[in-house]
Protein backbone atom coordinates (compact mmCIF):
# COMPACT_ATOMS: atom_id res chain seq x y z
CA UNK A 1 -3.59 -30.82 1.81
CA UNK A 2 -3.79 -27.24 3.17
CA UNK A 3 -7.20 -25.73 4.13
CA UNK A 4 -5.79 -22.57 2.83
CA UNK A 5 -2.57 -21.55 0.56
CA UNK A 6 -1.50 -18.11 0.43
CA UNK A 7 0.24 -16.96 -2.76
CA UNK A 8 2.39 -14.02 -1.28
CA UNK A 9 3.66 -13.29 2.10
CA UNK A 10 3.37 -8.85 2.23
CA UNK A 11 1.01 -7.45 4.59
CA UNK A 12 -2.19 -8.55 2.72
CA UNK A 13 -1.02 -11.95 2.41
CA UNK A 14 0.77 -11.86 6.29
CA UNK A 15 -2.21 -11.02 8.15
CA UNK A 16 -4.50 -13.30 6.11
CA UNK A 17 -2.33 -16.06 7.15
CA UNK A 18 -1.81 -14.90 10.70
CA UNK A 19 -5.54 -14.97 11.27
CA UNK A 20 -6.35 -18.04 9.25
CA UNK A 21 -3.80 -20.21 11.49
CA UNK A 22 -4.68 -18.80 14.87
CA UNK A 23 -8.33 -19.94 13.92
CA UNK A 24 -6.45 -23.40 13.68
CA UNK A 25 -6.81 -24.68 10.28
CA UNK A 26 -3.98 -25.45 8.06
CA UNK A 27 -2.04 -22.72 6.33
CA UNK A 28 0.72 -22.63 3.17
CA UNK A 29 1.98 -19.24 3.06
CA UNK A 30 4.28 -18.87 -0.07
CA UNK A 31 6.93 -16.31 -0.70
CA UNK A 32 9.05 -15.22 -3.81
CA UNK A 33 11.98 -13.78 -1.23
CA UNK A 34 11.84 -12.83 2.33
CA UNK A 35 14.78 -10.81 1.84
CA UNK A 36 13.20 -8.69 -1.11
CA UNK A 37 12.50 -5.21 -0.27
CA UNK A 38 9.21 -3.59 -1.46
CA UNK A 39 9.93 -0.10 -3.14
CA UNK A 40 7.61 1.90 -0.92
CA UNK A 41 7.37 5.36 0.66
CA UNK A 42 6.63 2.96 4.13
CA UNK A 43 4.32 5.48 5.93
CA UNK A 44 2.19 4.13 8.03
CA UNK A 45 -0.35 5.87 10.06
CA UNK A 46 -1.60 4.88 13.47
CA UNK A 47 -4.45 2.41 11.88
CA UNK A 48 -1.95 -0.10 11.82
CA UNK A 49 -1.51 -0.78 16.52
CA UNK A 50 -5.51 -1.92 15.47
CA UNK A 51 -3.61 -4.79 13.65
CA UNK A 52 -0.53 -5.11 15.07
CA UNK A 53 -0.50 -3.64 18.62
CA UNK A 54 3.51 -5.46 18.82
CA UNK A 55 4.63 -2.39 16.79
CA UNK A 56 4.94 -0.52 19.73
CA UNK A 57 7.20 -2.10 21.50
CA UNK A 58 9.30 -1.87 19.01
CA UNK A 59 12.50 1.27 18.60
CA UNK A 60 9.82 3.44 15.98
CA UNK A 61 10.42 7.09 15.83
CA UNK A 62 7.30 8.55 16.55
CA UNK A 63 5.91 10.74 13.63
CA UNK A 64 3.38 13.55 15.09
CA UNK A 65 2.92 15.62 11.82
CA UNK A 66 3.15 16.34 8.28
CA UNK A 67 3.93 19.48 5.91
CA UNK A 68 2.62 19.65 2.46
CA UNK A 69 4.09 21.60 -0.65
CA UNK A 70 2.38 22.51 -3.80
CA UNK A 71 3.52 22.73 -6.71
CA UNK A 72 4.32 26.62 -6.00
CA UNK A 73 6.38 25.70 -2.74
CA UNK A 74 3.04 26.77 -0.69
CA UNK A 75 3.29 24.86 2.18
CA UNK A 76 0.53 22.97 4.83
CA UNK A 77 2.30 22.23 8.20
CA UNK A 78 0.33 20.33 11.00
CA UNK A 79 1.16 18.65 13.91
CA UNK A 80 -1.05 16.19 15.64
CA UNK A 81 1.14 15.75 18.89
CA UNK A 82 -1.15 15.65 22.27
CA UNK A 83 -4.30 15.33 19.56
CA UNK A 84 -4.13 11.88 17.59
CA UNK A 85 -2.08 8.78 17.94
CA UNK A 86 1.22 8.75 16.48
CA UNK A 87 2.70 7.30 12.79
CA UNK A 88 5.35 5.77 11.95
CA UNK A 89 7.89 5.20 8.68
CA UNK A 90 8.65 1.69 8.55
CA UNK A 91 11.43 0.13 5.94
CA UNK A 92 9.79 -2.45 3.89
CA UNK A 93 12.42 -5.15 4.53
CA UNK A 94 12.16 -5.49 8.09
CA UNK A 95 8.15 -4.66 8.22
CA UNK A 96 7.31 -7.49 5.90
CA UNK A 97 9.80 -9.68 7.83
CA UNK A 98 8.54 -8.71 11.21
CA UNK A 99 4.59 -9.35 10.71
CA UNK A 100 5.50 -12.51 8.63
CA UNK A 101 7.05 -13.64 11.14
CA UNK A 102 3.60 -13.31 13.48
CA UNK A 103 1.76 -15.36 11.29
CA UNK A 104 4.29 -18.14 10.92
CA UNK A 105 4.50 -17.74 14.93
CA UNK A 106 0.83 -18.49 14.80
CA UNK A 107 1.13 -21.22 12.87
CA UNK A 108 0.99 -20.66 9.11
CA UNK A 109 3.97 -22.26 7.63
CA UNK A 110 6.11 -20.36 5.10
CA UNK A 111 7.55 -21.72 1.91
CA UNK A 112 10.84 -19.33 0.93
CA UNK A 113 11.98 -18.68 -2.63
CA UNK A 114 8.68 -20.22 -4.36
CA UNK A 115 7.45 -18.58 -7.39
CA UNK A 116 3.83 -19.30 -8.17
CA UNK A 117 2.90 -19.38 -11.44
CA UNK A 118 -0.19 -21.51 -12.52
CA UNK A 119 -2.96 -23.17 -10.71
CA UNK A 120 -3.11 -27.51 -10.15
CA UNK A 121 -6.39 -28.14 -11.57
CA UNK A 122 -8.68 -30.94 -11.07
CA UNK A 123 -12.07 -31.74 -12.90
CA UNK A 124 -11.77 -28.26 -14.11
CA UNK A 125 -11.50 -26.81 -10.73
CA UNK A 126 -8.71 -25.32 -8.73
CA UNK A 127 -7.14 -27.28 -6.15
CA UNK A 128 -4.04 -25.70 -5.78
CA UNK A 129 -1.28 -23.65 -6.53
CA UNK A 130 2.38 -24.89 -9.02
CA UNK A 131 5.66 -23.03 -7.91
CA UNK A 132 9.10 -22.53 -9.07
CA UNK A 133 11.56 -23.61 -6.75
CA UNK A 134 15.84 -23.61 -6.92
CA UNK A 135 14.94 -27.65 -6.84
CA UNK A 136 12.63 -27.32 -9.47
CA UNK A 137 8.41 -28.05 -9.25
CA UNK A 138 6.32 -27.78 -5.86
CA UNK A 139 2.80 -28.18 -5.88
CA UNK A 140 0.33 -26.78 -2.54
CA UNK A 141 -3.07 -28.17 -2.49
CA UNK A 142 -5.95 -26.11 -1.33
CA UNK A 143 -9.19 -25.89 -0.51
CA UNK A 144 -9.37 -21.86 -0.35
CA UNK A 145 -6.58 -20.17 -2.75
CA UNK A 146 -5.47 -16.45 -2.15
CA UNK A 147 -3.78 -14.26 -4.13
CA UNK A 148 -1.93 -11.99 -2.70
CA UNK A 149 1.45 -11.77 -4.86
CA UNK A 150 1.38 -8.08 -6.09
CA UNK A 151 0.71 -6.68 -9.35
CA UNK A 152 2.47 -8.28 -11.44
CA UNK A 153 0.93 -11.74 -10.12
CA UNK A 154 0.57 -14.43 -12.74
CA UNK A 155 -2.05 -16.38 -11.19
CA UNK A 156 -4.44 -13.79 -10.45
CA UNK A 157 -4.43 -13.22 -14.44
CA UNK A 158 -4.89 -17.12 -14.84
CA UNK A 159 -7.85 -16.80 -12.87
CA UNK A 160 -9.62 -15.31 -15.55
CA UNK A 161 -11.27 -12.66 -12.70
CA UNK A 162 -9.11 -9.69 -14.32
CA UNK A 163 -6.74 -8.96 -17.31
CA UNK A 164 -3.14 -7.50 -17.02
CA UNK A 165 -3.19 -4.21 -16.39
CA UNK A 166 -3.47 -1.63 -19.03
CA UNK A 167 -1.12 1.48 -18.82
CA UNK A 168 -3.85 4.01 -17.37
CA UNK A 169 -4.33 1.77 -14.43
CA UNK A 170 -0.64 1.94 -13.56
CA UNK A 171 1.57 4.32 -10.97
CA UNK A 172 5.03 4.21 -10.92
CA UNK A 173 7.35 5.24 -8.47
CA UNK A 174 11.27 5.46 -7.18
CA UNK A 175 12.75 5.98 -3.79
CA UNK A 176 16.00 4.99 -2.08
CA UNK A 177 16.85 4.47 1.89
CA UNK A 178 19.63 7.24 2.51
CA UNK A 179 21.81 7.63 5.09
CA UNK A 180 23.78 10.93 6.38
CA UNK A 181 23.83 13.89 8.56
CA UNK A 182 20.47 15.86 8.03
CA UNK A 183 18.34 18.72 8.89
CA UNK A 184 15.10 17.04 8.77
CA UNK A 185 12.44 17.22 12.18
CA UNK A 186 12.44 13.43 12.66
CA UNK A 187 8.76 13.69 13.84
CA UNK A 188 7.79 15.31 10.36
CA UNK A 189 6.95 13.56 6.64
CA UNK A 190 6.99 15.83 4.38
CA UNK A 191 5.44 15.52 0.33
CA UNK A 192 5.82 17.72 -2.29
CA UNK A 193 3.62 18.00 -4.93
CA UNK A 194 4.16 18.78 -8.92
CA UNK A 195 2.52 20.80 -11.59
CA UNK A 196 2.00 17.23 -13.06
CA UNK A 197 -0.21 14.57 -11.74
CA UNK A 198 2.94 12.93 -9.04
CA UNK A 199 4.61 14.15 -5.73
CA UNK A 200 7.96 13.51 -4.54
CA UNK A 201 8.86 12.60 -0.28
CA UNK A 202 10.78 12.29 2.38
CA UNK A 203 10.03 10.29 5.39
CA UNK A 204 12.61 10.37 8.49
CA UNK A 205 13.50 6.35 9.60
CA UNK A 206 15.70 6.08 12.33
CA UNK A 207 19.02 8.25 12.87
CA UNK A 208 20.16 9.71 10.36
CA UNK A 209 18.53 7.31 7.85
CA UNK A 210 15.21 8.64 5.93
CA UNK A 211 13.08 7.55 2.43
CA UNK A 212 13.30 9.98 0.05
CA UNK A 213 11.03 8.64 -3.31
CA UNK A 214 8.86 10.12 -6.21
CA UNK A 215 5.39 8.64 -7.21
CA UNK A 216 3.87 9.70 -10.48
CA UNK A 217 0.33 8.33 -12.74
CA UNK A 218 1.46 9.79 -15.89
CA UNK A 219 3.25 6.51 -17.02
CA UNK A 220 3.52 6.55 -20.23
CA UNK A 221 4.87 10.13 -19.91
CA UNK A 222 7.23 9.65 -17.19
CA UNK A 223 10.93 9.00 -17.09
CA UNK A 224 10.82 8.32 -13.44
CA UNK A 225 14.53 7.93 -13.15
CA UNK A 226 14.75 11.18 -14.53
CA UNK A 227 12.29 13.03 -12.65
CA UNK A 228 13.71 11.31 -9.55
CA UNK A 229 17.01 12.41 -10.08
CA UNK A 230 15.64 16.04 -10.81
CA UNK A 231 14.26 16.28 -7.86
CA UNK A 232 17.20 14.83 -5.74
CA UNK A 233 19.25 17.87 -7.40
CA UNK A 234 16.58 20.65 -6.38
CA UNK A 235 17.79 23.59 -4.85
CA UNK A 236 15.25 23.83 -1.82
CA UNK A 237 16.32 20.16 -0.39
CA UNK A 238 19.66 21.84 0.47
CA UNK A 239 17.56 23.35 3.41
CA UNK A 240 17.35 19.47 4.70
CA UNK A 241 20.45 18.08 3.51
CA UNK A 242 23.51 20.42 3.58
CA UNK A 243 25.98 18.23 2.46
CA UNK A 244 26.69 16.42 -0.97
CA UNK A 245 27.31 12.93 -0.40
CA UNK A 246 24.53 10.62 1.28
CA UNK A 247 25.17 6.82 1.19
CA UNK A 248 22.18 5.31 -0.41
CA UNK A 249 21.86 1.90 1.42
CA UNK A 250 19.43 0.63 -1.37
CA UNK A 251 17.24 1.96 -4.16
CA UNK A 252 14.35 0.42 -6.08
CA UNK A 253 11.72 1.28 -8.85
CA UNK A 254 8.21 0.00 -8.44
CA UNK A 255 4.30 -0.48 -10.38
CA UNK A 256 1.57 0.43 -8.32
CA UNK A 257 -2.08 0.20 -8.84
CA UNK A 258 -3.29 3.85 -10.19
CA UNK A 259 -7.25 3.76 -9.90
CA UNK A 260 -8.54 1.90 -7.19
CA UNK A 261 -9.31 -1.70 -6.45
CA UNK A 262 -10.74 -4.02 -9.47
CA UNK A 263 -13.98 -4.99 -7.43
CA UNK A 264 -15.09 -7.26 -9.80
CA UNK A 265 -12.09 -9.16 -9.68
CA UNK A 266 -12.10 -9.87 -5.61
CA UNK A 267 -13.53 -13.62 -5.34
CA UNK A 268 -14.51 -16.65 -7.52
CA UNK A 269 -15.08 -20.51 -6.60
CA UNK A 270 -12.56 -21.13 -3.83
CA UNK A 271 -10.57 -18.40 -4.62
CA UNK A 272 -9.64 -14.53 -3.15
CA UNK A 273 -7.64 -11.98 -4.24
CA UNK A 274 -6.41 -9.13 -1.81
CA UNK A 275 -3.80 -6.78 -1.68
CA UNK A 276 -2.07 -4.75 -4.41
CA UNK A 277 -2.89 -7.78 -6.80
CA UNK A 278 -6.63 -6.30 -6.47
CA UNK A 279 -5.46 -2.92 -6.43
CA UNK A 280 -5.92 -2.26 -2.81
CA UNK A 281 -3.94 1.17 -3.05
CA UNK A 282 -5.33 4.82 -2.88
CA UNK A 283 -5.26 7.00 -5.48
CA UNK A 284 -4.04 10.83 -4.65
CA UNK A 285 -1.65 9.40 -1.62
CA UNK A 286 -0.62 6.00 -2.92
CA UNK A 287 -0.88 4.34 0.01
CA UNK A 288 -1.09 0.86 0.29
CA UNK A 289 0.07 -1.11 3.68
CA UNK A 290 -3.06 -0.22 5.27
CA UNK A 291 -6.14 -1.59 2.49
CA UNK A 292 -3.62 -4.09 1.89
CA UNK A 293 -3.77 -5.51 5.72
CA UNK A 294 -7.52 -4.73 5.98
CA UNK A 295 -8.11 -7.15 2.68
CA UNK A 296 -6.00 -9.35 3.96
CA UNK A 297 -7.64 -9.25 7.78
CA UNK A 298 -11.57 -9.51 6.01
CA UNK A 299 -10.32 -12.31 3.40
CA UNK A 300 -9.31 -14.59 6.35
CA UNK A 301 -12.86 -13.83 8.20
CA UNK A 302 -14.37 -14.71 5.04
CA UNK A 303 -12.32 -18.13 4.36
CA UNK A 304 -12.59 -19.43 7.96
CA UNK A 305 -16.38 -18.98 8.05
CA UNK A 306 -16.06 -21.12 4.20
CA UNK A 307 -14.41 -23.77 6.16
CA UNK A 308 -16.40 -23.88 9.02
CA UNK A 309 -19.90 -24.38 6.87
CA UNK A 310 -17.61 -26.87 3.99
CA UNK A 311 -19.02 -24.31 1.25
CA UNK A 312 -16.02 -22.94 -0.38
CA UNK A 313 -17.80 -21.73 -3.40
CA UNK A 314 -18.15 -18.17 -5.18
CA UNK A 315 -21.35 -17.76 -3.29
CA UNK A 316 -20.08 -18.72 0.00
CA UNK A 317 -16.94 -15.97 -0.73
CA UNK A 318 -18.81 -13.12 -1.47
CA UNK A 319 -19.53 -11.83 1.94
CA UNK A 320 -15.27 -10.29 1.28
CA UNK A 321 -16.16 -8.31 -1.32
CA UNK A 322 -19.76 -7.22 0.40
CA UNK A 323 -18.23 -6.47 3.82
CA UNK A 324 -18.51 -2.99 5.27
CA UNK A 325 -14.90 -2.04 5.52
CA UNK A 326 -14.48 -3.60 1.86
CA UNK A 327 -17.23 -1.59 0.65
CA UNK A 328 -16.02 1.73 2.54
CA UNK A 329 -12.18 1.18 0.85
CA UNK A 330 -13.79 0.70 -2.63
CA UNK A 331 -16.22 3.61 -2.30
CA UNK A 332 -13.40 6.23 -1.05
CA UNK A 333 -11.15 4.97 -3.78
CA UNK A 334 -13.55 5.76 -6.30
CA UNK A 335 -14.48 9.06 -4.95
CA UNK A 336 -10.55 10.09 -5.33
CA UNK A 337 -10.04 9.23 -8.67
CA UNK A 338 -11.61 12.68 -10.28
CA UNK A 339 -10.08 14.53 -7.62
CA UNK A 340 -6.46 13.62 -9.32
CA UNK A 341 -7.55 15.30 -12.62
CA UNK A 342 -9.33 18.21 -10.56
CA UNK A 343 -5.85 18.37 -8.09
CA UNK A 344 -3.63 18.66 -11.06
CA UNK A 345 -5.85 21.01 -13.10
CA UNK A 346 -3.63 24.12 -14.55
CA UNK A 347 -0.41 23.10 -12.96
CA UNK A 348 -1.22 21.99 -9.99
CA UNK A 349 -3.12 25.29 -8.92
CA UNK A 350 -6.11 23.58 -7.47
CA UNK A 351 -3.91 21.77 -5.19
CA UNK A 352 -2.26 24.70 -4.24
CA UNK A 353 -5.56 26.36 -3.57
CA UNK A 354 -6.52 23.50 -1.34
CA UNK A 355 -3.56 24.38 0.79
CA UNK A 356 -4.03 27.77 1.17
CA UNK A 357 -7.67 26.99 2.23
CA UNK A 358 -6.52 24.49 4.68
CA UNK A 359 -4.35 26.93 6.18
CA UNK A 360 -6.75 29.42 7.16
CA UNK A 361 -9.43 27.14 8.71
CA UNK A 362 -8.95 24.45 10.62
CA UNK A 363 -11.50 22.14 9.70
CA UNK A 364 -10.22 22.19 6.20
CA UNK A 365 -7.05 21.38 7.04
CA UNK A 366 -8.00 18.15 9.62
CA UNK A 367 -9.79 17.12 5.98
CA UNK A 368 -6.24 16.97 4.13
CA UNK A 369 -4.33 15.63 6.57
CA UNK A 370 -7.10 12.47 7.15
CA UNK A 371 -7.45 12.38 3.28
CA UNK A 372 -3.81 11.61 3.05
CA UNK A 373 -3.28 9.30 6.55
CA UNK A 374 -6.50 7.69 6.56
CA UNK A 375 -7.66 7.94 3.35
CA UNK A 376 -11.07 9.58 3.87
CA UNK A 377 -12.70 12.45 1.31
CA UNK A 378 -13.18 15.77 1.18
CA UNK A 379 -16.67 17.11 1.77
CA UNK A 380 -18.74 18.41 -0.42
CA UNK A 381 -18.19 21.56 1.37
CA UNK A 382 -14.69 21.98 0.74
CA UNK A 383 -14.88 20.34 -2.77
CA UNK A 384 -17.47 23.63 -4.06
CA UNK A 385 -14.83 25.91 -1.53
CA UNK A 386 -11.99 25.14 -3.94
CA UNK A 387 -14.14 24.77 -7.23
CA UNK A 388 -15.35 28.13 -6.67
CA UNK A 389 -12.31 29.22 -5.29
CA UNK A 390 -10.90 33.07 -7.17
């Protein structure tokens, strides 16, 4: 009997664990496939040494700025260097691996190639968590159950908090790890932005290795093989890459939560769910590693102070949706969601507006840079600005 299982081992589900254990009770931490890489863009701005101060020890290329393109090819260049804390552009393989890793150091211990897929129930209540092994049928047994599997998880469905996903709540993205002689500044990410509601990017990794991806919310529109491709083939990226062959070291195609986190769906009776199962992923940038960790990080808070008290009930789990940084993530989400519509307005020309705005004043453009790094809003200010805007 574990005081806690964990159904997914990302970030969410990593730090959860990692905090749950070094309080000392008694963690299952369960994994579809260490060695699976999450598609993923893999920027990460400096929010994440608050959570995992070993990251800079490690070989990181420092990122100290960001240019943004418009649909037009306007372009928003900043630099942070000698003002904020640095980024950095992780891969997803080695990220995952290297915080899991912390919270199994801690003392969480990790169950490898394990597919969840219902609930053990007991008396009508759930005790624990049924998994598909090579060997066939393992069964964890719980007092708190997390979900943290992703999207496509099958037990946060079977928990009756939320339904699948209908098609309007759904991103979808591409992007592949290339490798190859380059012109890009390998302190600079740089995202370009269409006359439809997506934008395309390329983030420097280490030597002459960099993410290149497209993200887009117009599912049931998109071919995003297609549009990835396109892009790949257009003729401003010979500026960054003057040669024709790059070996792509891996490519994937990935769902990702479109509007915002499903805050009714966060908690029942002995039972969380955090991460990108609960949409923990902002609309406008798409990015996820950060709400994901802080879910995970405010879920374990919540579970240990459940275990300490023996109250492991829906009333007793609350305080994880009710938390102020819980409350601040849901409340910015929802505040970005109209912008997408307003960004992508006439081909993109608001966006491109925004831009040009941000270029000429410099409080402006400190807003766009934090809306897309740190997820923050625009003021009301700027909003009227651009709405106004001739």
């Amino acid at each position: 009997m574990y005081d806690v299982v964990i159904s997914g081992a990302g970030p969410a589900g990593s730090k959860c664990a990692e905090i749950i254990a070094k309080s000392g009770y008694k963690v299952a931490l369960i994994e579809r496939d260490s060695n699976w890489r999450k598609p993923c863009g893999g920027a990460v701005s400096s929010r994440i040494f608050k959570y995992y101060p070993q990251l800079r020890k490690l070989d990181y290329t420092p990122i100290f700025g960001m240019t943004i393109y418009s649909a037009d090819y306007h372009q928003l260049k900043y630099s942070w260097k000698n003002i904020r804390d640095y980024s950095i552009n992780v891969d997803r393989l080695s990220f995952d691996n290297f915080i899991r890793d912390i919270a199994v150091d801690t003392g969480a211990e990790l169950f490898d190639k394990n597919i969840s897929f219902d609930y053990i129930r007991k008396n009508n209540k759930r005790v624990g968590i049924k998994t598909k092994t090579s060997s066939g049928t393992e069964e964890y047994y719980g007092k708190i159950i997390v979900i943290a599997d992703g999207m496509s998880s099958k037990l946060a469905i079977k928990s009756g908090l939320r339904e699948k996903w209908n098609v309007n709540e759904i991103g979808v993205g591409k992007c592949a790890i290339l490798e190859g002689e380059n012109n890009l500044d390998k302190e600079i990410m740089s995202m370009f932005f269409k006359p439809y509601k997506g934008y395309a990017w390329i983030f420097p990794l280490d030597g002459n290795r960099f993410n290149i991806g497209y993200g887009t919310w117009q599912v049931e529109r998109s071919n995003i093989n297609q549009i990835f491709n396109e892009f790949l083939k257009e003729p401003f990226l010979n500026d960054f890459f003057p040669h024709k062959n790059y070996k792509n070291l891996w490519e994937g195609t990935y769902p990702i939560p479109a509007l915002g986190v499903k805050e009714k769906s966060l908690y029942n009776d002995n039972l969380m769910i955090i991460g990108d199962a609960a949409g923990f992923v902002s609309p406008i940038s798409g990015e996820g590693i950060h709400p994901s960790i802080v879910s995970g990080n405010i879920a374990a808070e919540t579970a240990i102070k459940a275990l300490e008290v023996e109250d492991t009930s829906k009333n007793a789990l609350k305080n994880y949706k009710s938390h102020p940084d819980i409350k601040k993530i849901i409340r910015n989400f929802k505040m970005k969601i109209p912008m997408i519509d307003f960004f992508f307005e006439h081909g993109g020309k608001n966006l491109s507006t925004m831009l040009k705005l941000a270029e000429n004043d410099e409080n402006y453009r400190e807003q766009v840079i934090n809306m897309f790094l740190f997820n923050q809003i625009l003021s009301k200010d700027f909003l009227l600005k651009l709405k106004t805007y001739k």
